[in-house]
C-alpha atoms as a PDB file:
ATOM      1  CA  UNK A   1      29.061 -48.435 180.117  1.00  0.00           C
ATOM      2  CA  UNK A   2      31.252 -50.646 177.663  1.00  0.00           C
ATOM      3  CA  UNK A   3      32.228 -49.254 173.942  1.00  0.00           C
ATOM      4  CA  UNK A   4      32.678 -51.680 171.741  1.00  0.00           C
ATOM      5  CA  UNK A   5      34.288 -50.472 168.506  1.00  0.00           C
ATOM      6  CA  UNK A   6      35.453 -52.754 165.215  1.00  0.00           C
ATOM      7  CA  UNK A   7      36.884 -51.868 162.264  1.00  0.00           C
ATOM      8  CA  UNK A   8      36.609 -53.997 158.820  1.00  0.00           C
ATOM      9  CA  UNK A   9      38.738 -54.079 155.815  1.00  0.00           C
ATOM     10  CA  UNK A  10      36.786 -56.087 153.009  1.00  0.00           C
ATOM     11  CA  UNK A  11      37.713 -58.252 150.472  1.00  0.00           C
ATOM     12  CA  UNK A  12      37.520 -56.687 146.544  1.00  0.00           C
ATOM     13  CA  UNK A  13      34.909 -59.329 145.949  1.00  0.00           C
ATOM     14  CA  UNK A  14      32.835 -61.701 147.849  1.00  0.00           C
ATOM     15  CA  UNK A  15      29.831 -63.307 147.979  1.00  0.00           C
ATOM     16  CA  UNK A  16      29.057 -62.143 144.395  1.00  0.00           C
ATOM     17  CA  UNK A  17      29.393 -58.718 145.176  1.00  0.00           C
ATOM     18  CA  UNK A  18      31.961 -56.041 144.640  1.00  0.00           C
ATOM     19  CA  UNK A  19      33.567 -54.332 147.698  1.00  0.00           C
ATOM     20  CA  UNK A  20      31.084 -51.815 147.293  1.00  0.00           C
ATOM     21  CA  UNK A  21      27.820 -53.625 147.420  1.00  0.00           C
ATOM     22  CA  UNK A  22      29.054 -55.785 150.347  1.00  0.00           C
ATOM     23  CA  UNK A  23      29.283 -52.145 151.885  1.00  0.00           C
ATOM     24  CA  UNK A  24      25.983 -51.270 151.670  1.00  0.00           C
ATOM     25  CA  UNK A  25      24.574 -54.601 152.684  1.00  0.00           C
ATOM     26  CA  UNK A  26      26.878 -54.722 155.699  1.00  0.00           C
ATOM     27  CA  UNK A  27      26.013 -51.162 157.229  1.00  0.00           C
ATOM     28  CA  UNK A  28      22.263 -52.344 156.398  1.00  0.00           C
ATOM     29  CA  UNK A  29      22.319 -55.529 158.533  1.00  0.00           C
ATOM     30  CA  UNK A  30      24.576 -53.695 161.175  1.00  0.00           C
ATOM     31  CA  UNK A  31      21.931 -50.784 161.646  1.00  0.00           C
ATOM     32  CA  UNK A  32      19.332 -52.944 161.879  1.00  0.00           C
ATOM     33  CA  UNK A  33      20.603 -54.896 165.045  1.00  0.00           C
ATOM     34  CA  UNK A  34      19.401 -52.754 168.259  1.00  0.00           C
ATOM     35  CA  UNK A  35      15.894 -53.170 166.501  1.00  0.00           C
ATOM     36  CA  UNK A  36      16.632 -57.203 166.947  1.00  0.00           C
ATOM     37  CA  UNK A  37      18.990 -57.565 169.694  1.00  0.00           C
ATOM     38  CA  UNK A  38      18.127 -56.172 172.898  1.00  0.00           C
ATOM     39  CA  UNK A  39      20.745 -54.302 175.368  1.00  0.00           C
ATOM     40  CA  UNK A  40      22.293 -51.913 172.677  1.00  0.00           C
ATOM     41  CA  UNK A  41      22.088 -48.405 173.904  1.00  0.00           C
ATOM     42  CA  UNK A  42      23.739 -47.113 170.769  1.00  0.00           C
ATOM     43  CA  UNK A  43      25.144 -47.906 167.469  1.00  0.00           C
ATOM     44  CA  UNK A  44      26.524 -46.036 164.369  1.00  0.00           C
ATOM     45  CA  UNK A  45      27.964 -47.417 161.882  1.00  0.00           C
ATOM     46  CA  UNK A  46      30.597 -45.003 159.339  1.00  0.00           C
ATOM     47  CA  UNK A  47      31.576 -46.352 156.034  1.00  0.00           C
ATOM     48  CA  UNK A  48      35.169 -45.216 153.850  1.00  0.00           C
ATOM     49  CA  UNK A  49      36.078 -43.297 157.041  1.00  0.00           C
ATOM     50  CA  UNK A  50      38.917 -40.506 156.443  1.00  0.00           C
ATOM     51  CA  UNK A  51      42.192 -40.268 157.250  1.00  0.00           C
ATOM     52  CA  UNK A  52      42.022 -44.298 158.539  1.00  0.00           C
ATOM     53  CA  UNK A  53      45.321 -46.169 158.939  1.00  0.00           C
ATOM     54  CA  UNK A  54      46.497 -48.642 158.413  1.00  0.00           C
ATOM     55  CA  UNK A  55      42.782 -48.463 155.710  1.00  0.00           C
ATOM     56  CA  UNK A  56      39.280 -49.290 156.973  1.00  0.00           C
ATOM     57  CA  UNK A  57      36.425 -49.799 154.810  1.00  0.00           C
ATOM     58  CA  UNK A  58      33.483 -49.402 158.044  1.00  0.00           C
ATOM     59  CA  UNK A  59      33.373 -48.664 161.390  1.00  0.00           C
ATOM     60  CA  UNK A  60      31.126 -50.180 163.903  1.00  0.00           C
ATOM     61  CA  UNK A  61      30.415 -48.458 167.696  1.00  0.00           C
ATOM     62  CA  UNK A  62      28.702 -49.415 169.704  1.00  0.00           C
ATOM     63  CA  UNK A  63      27.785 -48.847 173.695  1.00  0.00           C
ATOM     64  CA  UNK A  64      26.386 -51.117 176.091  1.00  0.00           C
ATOM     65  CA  UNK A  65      24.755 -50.516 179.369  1.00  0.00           C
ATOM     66  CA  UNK A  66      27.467 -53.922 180.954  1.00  0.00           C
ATOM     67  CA  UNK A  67      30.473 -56.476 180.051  1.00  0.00           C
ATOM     68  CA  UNK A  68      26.713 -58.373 179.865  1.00  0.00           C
ATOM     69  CA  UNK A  69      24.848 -57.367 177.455  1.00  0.00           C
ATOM     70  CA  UNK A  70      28.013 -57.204 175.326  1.00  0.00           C
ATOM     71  CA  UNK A  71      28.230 -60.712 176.006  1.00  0.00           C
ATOM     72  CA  UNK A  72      24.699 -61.625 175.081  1.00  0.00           C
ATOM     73  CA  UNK A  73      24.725 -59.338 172.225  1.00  0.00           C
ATOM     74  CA  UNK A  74      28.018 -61.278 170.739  1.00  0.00           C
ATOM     75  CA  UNK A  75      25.907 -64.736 170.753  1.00  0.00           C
ATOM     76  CA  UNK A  76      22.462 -63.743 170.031  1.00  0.00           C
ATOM     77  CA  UNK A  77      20.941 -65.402 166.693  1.00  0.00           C
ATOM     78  CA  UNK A  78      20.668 -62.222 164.740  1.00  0.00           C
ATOM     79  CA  UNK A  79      24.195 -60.889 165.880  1.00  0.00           C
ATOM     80  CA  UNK A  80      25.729 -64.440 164.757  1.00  0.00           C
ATOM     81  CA  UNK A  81      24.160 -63.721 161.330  1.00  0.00           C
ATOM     82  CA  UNK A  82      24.962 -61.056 160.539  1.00  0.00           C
ATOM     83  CA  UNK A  83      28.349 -62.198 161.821  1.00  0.00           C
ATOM     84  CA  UNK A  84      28.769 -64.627 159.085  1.00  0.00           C
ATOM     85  CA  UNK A  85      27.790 -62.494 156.241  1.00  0.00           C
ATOM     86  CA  UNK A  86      30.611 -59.964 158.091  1.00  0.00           C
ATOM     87  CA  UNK A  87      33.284 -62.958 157.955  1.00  0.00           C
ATOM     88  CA  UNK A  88      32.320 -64.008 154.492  1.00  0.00           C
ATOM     89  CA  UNK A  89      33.096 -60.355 153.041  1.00  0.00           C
ATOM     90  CA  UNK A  90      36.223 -58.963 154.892  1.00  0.00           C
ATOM     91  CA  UNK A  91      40.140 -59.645 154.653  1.00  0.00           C
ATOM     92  CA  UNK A  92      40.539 -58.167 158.080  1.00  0.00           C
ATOM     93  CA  UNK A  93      38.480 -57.445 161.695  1.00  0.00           C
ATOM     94  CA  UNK A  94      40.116 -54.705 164.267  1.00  0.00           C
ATOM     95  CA  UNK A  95      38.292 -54.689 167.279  1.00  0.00           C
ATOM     96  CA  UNK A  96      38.196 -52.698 171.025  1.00  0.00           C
ATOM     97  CA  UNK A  97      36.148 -52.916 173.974  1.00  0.00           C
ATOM     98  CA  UNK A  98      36.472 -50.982 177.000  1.00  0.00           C
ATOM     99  CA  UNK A  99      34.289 -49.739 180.099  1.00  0.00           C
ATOM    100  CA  UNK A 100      33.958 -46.229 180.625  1.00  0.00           C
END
């Protein structure tokens, strides 16, 4: 199994929208990916986690059955979307992976 976990900081205002909004729209589109994108086995997403440092606005985990489908999952159409929306919106992108 291979965790994949990334953390986002976003920017005040983007696209528009106030940090806020952008919040809701990301968790939205992020939630809505194993439905699209085969070879998730799990994902939650937390937004304003606790007790975060240095701050983080959302959380992302995920868990795939192989380095493989976290490959495929990384280029697939709807991933890449939402992936631009994601870039357009934050000021910074922590990320892990590791096999468990």
């Amino acid at each position: 199994m291979i965790k994949h976990i990334v953390m986002w900081t976003l920017k005040d205002q983007a696209e528009g929208h106030s940090k806020a909004e952008n919040l809701v729209t990301m968790k939205a589109l992020l939630e809505a990916l194993p439905s699209l994108v085969p070879g998730v086995v799990e994902l939650e997403v937390a937004v304003n986690p606790f007790a975060a440092i240095p701050a983080t606005d959302i959380v992302l985990y995920t868990v795939f059955a192989s380095k493989e489908d976290l490959k495929a999952y990384a280029v697939h159409p709807e991933h890449v979307k939402v992936g631009a929306f994601i870039m357009a919106v934050a000021a910074e992108r922590r990320v892990i992976d590791y096999e468990i």
